[in-house]
Protein backbone atom coordinates (compact mmCIF):
# COMPACT_ATOMS: atom_id res chain seq x y z
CA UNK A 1 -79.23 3.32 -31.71
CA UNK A 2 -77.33 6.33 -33.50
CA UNK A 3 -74.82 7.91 -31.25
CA UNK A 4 -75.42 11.82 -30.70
CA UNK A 5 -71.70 13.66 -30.96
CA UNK A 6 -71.77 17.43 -31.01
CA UNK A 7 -68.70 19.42 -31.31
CA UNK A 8 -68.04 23.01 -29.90
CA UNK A 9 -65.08 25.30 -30.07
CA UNK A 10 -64.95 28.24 -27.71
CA UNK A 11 -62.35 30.70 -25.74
CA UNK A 12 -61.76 30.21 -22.16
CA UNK A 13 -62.14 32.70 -20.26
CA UNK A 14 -60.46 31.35 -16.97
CA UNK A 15 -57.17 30.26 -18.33
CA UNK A 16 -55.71 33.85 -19.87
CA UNK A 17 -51.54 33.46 -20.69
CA UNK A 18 -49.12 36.03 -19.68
CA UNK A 19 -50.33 38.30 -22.19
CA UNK A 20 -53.65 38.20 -21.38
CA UNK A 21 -55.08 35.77 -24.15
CA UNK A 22 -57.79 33.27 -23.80
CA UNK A 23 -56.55 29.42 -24.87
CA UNK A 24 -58.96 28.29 -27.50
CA UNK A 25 -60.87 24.92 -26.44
CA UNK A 26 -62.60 21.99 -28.09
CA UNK A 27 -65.83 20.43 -26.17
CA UNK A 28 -66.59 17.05 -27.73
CA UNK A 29 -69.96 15.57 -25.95
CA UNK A 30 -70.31 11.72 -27.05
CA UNK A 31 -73.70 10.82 -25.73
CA UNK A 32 -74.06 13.39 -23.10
CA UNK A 33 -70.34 12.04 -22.06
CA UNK A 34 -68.07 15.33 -22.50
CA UNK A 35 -64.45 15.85 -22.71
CA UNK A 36 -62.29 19.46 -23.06
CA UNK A 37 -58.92 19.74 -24.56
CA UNK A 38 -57.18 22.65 -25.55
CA UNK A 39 -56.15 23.40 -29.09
CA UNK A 40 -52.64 25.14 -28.08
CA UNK A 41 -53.99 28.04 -29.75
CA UNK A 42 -54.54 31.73 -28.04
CA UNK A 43 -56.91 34.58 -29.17
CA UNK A 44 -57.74 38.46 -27.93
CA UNK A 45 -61.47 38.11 -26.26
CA UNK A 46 -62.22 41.03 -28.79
CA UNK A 47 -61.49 38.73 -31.52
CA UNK A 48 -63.46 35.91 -30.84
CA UNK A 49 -66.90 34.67 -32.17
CA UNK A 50 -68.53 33.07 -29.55
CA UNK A 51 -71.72 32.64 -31.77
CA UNK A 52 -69.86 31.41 -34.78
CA UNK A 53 -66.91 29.62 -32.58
CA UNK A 54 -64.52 30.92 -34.99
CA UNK A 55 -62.16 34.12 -34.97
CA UNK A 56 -63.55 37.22 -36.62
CA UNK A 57 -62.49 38.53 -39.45
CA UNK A 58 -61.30 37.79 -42.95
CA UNK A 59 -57.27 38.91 -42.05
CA UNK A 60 -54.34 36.75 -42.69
CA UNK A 61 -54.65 35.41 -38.85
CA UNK A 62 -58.33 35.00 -39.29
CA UNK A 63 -57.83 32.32 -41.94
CA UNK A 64 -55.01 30.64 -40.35
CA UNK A 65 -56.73 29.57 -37.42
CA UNK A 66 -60.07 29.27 -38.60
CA UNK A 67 -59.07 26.87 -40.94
CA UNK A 68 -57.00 24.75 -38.49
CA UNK A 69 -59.76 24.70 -36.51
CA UNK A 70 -61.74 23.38 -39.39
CA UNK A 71 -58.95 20.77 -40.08
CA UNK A 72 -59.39 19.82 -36.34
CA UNK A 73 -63.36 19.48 -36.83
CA UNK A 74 -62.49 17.25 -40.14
CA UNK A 75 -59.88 14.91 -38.29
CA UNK A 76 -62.36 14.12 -35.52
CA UNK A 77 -65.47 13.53 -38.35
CA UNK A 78 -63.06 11.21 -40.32
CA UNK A 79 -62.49 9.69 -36.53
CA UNK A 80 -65.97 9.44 -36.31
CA UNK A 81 -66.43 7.50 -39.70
CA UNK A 82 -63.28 4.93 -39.19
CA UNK A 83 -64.46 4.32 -35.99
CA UNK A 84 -68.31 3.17 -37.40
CA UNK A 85 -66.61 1.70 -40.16
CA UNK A 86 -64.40 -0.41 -38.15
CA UNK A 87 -67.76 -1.60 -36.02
CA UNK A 88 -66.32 0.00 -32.96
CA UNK A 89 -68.59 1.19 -30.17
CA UNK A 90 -68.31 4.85 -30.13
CA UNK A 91 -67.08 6.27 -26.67
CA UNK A 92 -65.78 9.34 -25.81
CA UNK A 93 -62.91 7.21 -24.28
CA UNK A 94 -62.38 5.96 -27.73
CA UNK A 95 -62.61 9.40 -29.11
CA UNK A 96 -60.02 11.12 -26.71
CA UNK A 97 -57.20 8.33 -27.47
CA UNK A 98 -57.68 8.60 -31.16
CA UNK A 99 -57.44 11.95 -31.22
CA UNK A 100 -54.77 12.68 -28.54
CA UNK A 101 -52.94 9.19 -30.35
CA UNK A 102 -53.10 7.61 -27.68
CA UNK A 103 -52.52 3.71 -28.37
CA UNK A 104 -55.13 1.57 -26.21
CA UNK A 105 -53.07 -1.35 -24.85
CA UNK A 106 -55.56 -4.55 -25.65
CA UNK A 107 -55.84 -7.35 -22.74
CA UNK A 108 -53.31 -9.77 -22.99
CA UNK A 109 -53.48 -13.44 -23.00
CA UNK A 110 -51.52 -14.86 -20.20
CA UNK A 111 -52.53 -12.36 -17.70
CA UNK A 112 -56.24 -13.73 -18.35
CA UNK A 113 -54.60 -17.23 -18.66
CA UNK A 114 -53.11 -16.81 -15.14
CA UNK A 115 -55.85 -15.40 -13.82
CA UNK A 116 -58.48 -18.56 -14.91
CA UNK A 117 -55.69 -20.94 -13.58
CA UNK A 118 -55.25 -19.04 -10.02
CA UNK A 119 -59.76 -19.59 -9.59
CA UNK A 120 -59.13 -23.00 -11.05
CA UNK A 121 -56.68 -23.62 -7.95
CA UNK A 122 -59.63 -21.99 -5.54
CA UNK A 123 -61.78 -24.54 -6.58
CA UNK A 124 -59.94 -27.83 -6.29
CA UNK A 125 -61.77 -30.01 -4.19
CA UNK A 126 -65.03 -28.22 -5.22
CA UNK A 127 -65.44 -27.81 -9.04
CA UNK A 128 -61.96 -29.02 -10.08
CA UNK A 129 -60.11 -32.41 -9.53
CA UNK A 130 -56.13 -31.60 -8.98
CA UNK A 131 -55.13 -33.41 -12.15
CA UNK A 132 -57.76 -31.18 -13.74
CA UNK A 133 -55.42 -27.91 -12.81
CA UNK A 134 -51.99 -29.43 -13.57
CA UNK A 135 -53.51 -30.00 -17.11
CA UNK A 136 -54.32 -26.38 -17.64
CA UNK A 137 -51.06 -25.45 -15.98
CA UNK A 138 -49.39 -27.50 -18.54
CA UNK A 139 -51.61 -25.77 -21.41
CA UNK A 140 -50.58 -22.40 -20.13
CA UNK A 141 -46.61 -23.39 -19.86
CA UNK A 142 -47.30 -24.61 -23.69
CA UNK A 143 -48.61 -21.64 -24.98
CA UNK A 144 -45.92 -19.34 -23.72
CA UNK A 145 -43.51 -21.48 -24.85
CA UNK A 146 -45.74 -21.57 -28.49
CA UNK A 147 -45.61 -17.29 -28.33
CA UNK A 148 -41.74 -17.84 -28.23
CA UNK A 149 -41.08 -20.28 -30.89
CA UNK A 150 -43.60 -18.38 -33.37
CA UNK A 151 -43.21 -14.80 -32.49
CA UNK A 152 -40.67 -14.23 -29.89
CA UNK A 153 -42.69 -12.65 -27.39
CA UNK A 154 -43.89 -13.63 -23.86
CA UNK A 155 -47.55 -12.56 -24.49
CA UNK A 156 -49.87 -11.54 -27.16
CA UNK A 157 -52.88 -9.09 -27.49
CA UNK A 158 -55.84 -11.79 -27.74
CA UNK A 159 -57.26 -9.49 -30.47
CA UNK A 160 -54.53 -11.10 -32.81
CA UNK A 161 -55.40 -14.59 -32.26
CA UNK A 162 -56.97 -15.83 -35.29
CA UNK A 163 -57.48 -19.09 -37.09
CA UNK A 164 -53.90 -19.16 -38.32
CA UNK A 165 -52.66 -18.96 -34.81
CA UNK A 166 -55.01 -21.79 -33.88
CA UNK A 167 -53.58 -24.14 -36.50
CA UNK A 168 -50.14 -22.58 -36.01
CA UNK A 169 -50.62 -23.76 -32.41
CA UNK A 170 -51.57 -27.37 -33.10
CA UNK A 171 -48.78 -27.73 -35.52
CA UNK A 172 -46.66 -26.65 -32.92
CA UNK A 173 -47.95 -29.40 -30.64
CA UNK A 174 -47.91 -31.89 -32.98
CA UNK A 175 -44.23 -31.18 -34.42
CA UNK A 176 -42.30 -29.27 -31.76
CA UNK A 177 -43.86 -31.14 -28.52
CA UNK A 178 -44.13 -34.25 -30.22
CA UNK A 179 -48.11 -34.56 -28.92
CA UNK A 180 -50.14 -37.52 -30.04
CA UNK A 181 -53.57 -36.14 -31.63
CA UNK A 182 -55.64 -36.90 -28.76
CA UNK A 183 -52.84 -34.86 -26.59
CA UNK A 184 -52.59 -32.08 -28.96
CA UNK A 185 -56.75 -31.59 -29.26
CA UNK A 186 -56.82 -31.60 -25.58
CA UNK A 187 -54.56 -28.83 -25.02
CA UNK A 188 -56.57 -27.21 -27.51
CA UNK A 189 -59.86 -27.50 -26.12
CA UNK A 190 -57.72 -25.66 -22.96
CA UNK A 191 -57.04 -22.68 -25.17
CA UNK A 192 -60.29 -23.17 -26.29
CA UNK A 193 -61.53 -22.12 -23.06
CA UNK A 194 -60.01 -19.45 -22.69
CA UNK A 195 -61.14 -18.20 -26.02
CA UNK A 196 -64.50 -18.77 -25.25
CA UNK A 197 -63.77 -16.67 -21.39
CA UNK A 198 -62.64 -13.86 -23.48
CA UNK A 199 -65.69 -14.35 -25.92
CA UNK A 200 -67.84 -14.07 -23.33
CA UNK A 201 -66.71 -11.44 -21.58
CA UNK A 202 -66.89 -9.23 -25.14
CA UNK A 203 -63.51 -8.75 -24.97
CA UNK A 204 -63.55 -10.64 -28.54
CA UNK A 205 -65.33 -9.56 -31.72
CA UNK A 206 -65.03 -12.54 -33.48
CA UNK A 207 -64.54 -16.42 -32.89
CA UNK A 208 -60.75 -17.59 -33.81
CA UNK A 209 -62.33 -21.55 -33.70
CA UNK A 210 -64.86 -20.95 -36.44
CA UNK A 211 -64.57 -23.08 -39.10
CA UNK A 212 -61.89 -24.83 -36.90
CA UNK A 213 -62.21 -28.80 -36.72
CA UNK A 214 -59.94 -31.57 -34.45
CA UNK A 215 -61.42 -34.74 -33.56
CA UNK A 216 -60.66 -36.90 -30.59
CA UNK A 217 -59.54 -40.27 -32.18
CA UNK A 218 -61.17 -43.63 -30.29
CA UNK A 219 -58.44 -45.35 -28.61
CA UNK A 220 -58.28 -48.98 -27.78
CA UNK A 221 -58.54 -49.48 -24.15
CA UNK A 222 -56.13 -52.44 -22.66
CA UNK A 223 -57.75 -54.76 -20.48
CA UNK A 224 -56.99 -58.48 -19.49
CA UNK A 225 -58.84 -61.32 -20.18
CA UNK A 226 -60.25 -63.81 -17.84
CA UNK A 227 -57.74 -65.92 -18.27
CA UNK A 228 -55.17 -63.49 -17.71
CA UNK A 229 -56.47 -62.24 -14.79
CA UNK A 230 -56.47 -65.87 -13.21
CA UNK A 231 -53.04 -66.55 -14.04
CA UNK A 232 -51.96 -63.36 -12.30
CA UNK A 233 -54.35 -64.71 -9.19
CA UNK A 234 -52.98 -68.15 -8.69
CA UNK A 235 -49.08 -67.18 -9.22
CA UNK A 236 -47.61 -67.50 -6.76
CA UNK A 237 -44.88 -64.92 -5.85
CA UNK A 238 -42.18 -65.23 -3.30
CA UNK A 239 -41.57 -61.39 -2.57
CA UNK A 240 -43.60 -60.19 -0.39
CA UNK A 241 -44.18 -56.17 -1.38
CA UNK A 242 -45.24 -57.99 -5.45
CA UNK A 243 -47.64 -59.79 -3.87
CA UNK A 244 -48.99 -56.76 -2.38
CA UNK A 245 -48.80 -54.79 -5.52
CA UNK A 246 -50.94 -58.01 -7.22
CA UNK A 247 -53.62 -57.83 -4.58
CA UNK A 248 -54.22 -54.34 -4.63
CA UNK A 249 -54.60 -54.30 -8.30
CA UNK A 250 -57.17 -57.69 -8.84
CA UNK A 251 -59.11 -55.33 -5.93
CA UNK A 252 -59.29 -52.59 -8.41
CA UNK A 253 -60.68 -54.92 -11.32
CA UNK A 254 -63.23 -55.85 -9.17
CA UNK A 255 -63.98 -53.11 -8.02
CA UNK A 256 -63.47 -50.41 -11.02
CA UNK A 257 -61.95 -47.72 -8.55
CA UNK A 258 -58.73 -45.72 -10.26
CA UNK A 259 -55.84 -45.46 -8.49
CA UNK A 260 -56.38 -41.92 -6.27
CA UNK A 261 -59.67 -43.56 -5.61
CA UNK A 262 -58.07 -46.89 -3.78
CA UNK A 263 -55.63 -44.75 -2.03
CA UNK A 264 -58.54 -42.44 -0.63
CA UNK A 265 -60.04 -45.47 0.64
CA UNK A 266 -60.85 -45.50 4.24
CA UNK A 267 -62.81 -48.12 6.64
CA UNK A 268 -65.59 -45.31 6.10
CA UNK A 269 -66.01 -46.07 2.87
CA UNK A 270 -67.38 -48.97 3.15
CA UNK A 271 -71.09 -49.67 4.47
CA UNK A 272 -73.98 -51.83 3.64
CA UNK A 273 -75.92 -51.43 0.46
CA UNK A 274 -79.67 -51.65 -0.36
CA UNK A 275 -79.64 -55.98 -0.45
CA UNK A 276 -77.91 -55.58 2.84
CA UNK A 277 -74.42 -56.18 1.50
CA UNK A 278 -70.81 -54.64 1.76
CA UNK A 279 -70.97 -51.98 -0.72
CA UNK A 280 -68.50 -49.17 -1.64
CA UNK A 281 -69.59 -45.64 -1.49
CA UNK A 282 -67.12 -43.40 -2.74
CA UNK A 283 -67.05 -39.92 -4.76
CA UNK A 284 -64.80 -40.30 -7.34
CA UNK A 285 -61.78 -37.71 -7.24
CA UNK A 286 -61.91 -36.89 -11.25
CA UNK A 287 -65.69 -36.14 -11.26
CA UNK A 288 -66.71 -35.48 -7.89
CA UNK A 289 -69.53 -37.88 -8.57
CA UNK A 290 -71.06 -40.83 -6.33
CA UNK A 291 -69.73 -44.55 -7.40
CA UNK A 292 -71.44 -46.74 -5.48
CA UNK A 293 -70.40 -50.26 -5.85
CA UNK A 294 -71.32 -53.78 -4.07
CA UNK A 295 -68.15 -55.82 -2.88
CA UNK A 296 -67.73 -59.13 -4.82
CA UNK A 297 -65.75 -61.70 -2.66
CA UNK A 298 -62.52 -61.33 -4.57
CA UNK A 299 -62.55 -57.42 -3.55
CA UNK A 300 -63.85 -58.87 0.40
CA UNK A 301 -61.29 -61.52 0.75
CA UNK A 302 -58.32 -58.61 0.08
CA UNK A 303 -59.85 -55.90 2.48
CA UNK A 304 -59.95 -58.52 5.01
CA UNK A 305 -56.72 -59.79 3.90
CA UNK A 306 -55.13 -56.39 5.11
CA UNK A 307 -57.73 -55.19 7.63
CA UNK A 308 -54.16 -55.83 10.66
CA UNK A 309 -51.80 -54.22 8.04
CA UNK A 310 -49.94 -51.60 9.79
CA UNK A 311 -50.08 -49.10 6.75
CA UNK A 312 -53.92 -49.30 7.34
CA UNK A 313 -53.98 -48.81 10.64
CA UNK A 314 -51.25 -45.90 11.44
CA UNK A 315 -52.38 -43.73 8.12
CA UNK A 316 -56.34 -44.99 8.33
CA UNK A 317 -55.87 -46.59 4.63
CA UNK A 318 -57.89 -49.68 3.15
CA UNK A 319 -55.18 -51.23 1.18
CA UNK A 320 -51.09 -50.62 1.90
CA UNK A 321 -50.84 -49.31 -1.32
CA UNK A 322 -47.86 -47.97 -2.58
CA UNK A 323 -47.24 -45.08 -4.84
CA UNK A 324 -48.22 -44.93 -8.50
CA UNK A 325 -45.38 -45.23 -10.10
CA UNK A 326 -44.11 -48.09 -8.05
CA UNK A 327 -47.03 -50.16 -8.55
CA UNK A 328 -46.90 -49.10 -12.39
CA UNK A 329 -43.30 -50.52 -12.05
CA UNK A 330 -44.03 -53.58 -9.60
CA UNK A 331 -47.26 -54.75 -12.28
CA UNK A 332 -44.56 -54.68 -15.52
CA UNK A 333 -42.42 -57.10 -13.35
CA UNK A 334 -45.90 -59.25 -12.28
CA UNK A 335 -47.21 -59.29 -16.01
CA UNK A 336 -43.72 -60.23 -17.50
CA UNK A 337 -43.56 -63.16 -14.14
CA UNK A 338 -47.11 -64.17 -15.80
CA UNK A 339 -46.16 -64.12 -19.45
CA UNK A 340 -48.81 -61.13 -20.08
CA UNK A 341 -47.86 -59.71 -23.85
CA UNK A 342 -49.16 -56.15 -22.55
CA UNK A 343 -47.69 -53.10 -20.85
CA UNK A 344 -49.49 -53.38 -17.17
CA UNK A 345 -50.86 -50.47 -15.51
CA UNK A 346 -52.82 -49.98 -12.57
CA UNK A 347 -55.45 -48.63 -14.55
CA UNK A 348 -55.92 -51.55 -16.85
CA UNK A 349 -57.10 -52.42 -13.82
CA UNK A 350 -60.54 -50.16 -14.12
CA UNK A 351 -60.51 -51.42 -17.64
CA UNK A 352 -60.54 -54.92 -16.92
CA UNK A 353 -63.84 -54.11 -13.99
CA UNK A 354 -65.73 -52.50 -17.16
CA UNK A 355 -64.99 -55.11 -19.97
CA UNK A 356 -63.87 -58.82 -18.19
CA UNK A 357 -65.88 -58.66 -15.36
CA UNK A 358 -68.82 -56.72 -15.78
CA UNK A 359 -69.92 -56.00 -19.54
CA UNK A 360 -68.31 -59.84 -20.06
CA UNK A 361 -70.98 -61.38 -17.76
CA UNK A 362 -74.09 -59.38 -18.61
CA UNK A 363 -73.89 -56.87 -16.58
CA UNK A 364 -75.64 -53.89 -17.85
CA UNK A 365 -74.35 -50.92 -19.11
CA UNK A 366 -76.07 -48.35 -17.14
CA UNK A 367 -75.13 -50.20 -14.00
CA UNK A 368 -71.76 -50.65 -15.40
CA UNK A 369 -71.79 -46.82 -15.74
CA UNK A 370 -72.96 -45.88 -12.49
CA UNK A 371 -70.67 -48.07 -10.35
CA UNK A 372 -67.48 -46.33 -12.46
CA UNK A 373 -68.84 -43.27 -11.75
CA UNK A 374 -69.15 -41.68 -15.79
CA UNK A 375 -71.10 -38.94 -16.11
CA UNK A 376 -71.72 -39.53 -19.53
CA UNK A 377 -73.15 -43.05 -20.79
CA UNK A 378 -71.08 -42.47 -23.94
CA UNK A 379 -67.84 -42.93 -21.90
CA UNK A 380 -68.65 -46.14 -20.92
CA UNK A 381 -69.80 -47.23 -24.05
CA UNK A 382 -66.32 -47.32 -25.22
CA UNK A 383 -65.68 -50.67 -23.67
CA UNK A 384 -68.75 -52.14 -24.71
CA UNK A 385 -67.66 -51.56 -28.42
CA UNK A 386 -64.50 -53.74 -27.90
CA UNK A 387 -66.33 -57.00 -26.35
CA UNK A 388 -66.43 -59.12 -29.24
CA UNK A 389 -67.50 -62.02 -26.74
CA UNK A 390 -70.32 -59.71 -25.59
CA UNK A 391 -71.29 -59.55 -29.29
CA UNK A 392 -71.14 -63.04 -29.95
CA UNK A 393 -73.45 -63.95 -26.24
CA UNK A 394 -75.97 -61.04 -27.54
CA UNK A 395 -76.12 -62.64 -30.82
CA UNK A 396 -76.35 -66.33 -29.70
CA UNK A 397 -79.11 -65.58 -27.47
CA UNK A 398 -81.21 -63.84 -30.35
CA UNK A 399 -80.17 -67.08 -32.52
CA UNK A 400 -82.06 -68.85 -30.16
CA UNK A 401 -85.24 -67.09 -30.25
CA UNK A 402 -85.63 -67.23 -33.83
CA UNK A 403 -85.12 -71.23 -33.62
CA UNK A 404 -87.68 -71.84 -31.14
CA UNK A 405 -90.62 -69.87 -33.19
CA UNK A 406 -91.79 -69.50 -36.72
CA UNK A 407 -90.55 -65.84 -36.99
CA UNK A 408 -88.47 -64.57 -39.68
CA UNK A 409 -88.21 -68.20 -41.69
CA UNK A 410 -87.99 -68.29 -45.43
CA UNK A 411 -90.59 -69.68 -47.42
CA UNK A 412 -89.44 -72.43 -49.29
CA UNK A 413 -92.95 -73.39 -51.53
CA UNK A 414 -93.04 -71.32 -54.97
């Protein structure tokens, strides 16, 4: 749709100076939107053309103004054509800073950085796990500390990010913060957000991720094997709090649940399941979704084990356990005790529930899935990739088949 813009000069009549002249004004109408501003110039009434908005005349002061009035009509057409050759909407906002030169402040990045953090915080608990907020509160400390090292500012218009501040960015992660990829393409995919926020909003002409390409690389997940697992089981240790720290963590492998999760575990939690069982019903503090997960009798015999413990009973907990970073420490001291070649953490733990116990014996995937709580199949398929064993069972049942019937056999007669 063209936009209409009509422009009128004309003497006004209510504003006379000292000496009894009329100010000359413009009236710009953008759309039916109108704005007035005065020209700074004065004229007799008698002199004015109110039919040919111009000064009458052909005398030296004739000229002078007319044609600085017709300078004044040329600057605001040549506004007109930068502004439609600049694909800018064209609003009589727009119109009155150009011509008065006034310099439209753009919206700055942090403020709407801040601002997406602060609802982010609202909605812990409800959209947005904790962890989830302290990740985007580290993206936004990153990128003011990026505007700094690149351009010495604290903030930035977000009409000047562009593709080379994108890859400026992940350099920065990479090199300056010393990120591993999979680090550095997450805090992108933060900024990303934002981007996308601002996008949306049409606060943004144009994309700064197009044509723009990171990719998450797979990492090996550590996990213990079966024998490893019994070795930690049967040793026996003499101090009391690591054999704690031991007990808690074989309940996590066979049960799957993360750390925050076993914490958060209450008496509540558990309650019988559809085969009339001990079962585990638990949203998972990450997702928010539902893991719902029958109690083998390794998992039983350690919630009974600590059903008197007085941590459980004065703070209402399942398991005594400690905090994450001293189990983290108490499990390198338990795996080095068991002569386990690889850096223990309690989260091998959920690892080991996937891969060991679950995938290991058959179990399949989408139940596998569904008692960890993924949202996405693809996540758990991750472990399934790394089970040679699993390979090997799948492969030596199929064997099998094709021995006891005539399928798929070469002839041999020519």
């Amino acid at each position: 749709m063209k936009t209409k813009i009509t422009l009128h000069f004309y003497a006004k009549s209510t504003k006379p100076n000292a000496a009894g002249q009329l100010p000359i004004y413009v009236r710009l109408t953008v759309d039916g939107k109108r704005m007035e501003f005065s020209t700074k110039k004065f004229i007799d009434s008698s002199k004015w053309s109110p039919e040919m908005s111009k000064m009458k005349g052909n005398s030296e002061d004739a000229r002078s103004l007319n044609e600085y009035l017709n300078l004044l009509k040329a600057k605001i057409f040549n506004i007109q054509m930068e502004l439609i050759h600049q694909n800018e909407i064209l609003t009589i906002e727009v119109f009155k800073n150009k011509l008065l030169g006034i310099q439209e402040r753009g919206r700055m990045l942090i403020p709407i950085f801040v601002e997406h953090n602060r609802k982010m915080e609202e909605l812990v608990g409800i959209e947005y796990a904790p962890g989830t907020l302290e990740r985007y509160k580290t993206s936004l400390s990153h990128t003011k500390d990026f505007l700094q090292w690149k351009y010495n500012v604290s903030d930035i218009e977000i009409s000047k990010i562009d593709h080379a501040f994108i890859t400026e960015y992940e350099f920065y992660l990479r090199s300056v913060r010393n990120c591993a990829n999979n680090t550095a393409v997450k805090y992108i995919k933060n900024f990303h957000k934002i981007v996308n926020q601002c996008l949306a909003n049409g606060w943004l002409n144009k994309d700064p991720f197009f044509n723009y390409k990171s990719k998450v690389k797979e990492v090996e997940r550590v996990y213990l094997t079966e024998e490893e697992i019994q070795n930690i089981i049967n040793k026996d240790f003499r101090i009391e709090r690591i054999a704690m720290v031991r007990d808690i963590f074989i309940f996590s492998c066979f049960t799957g649940l993360a750390y925050v999760d076993v914490k958060q575990l209450t008496k509540n939690h558990i309650s019988l399941g559809i085969d009339g069982d001990k079962w585990i019903f638990k949203n998972r503090q990450k997702t928010d979704t539902t893991s719902k997960i029958p109690l083998l009798p390794m998992a039983m015999e350690i919630v009974d084990k600590y059903k008197n413990h007085p941590t459980c009973i004065n703070e209402n907990r399942l398991l005594p356990i400690l905090s994450n970073q001293k189990m983290n420490a108490y499990l390198k001291e338990i795996a080095d005790l068991c002569e386990i070649n690889k850096e223990l953490t309690f989260h091998i733990a959920r690892h080991t529930f996937a891969t060991t116990v679950t995938l290991s014996n058959g179990v399949p995937i989408e139940t596998v899935s569904k008692m960890l709580g993924h949202t996405n199949l693809k996540t758990t398929q991750h472990y399934a990739k790394i089970l040679d064993k699993k390979i090997s069972n799948d492969m030596m049942i199929l064997k099998e088949k094709f021995k006891n019937t005539n399928q798929m056999k070469l002839d041999k007669t020519n």
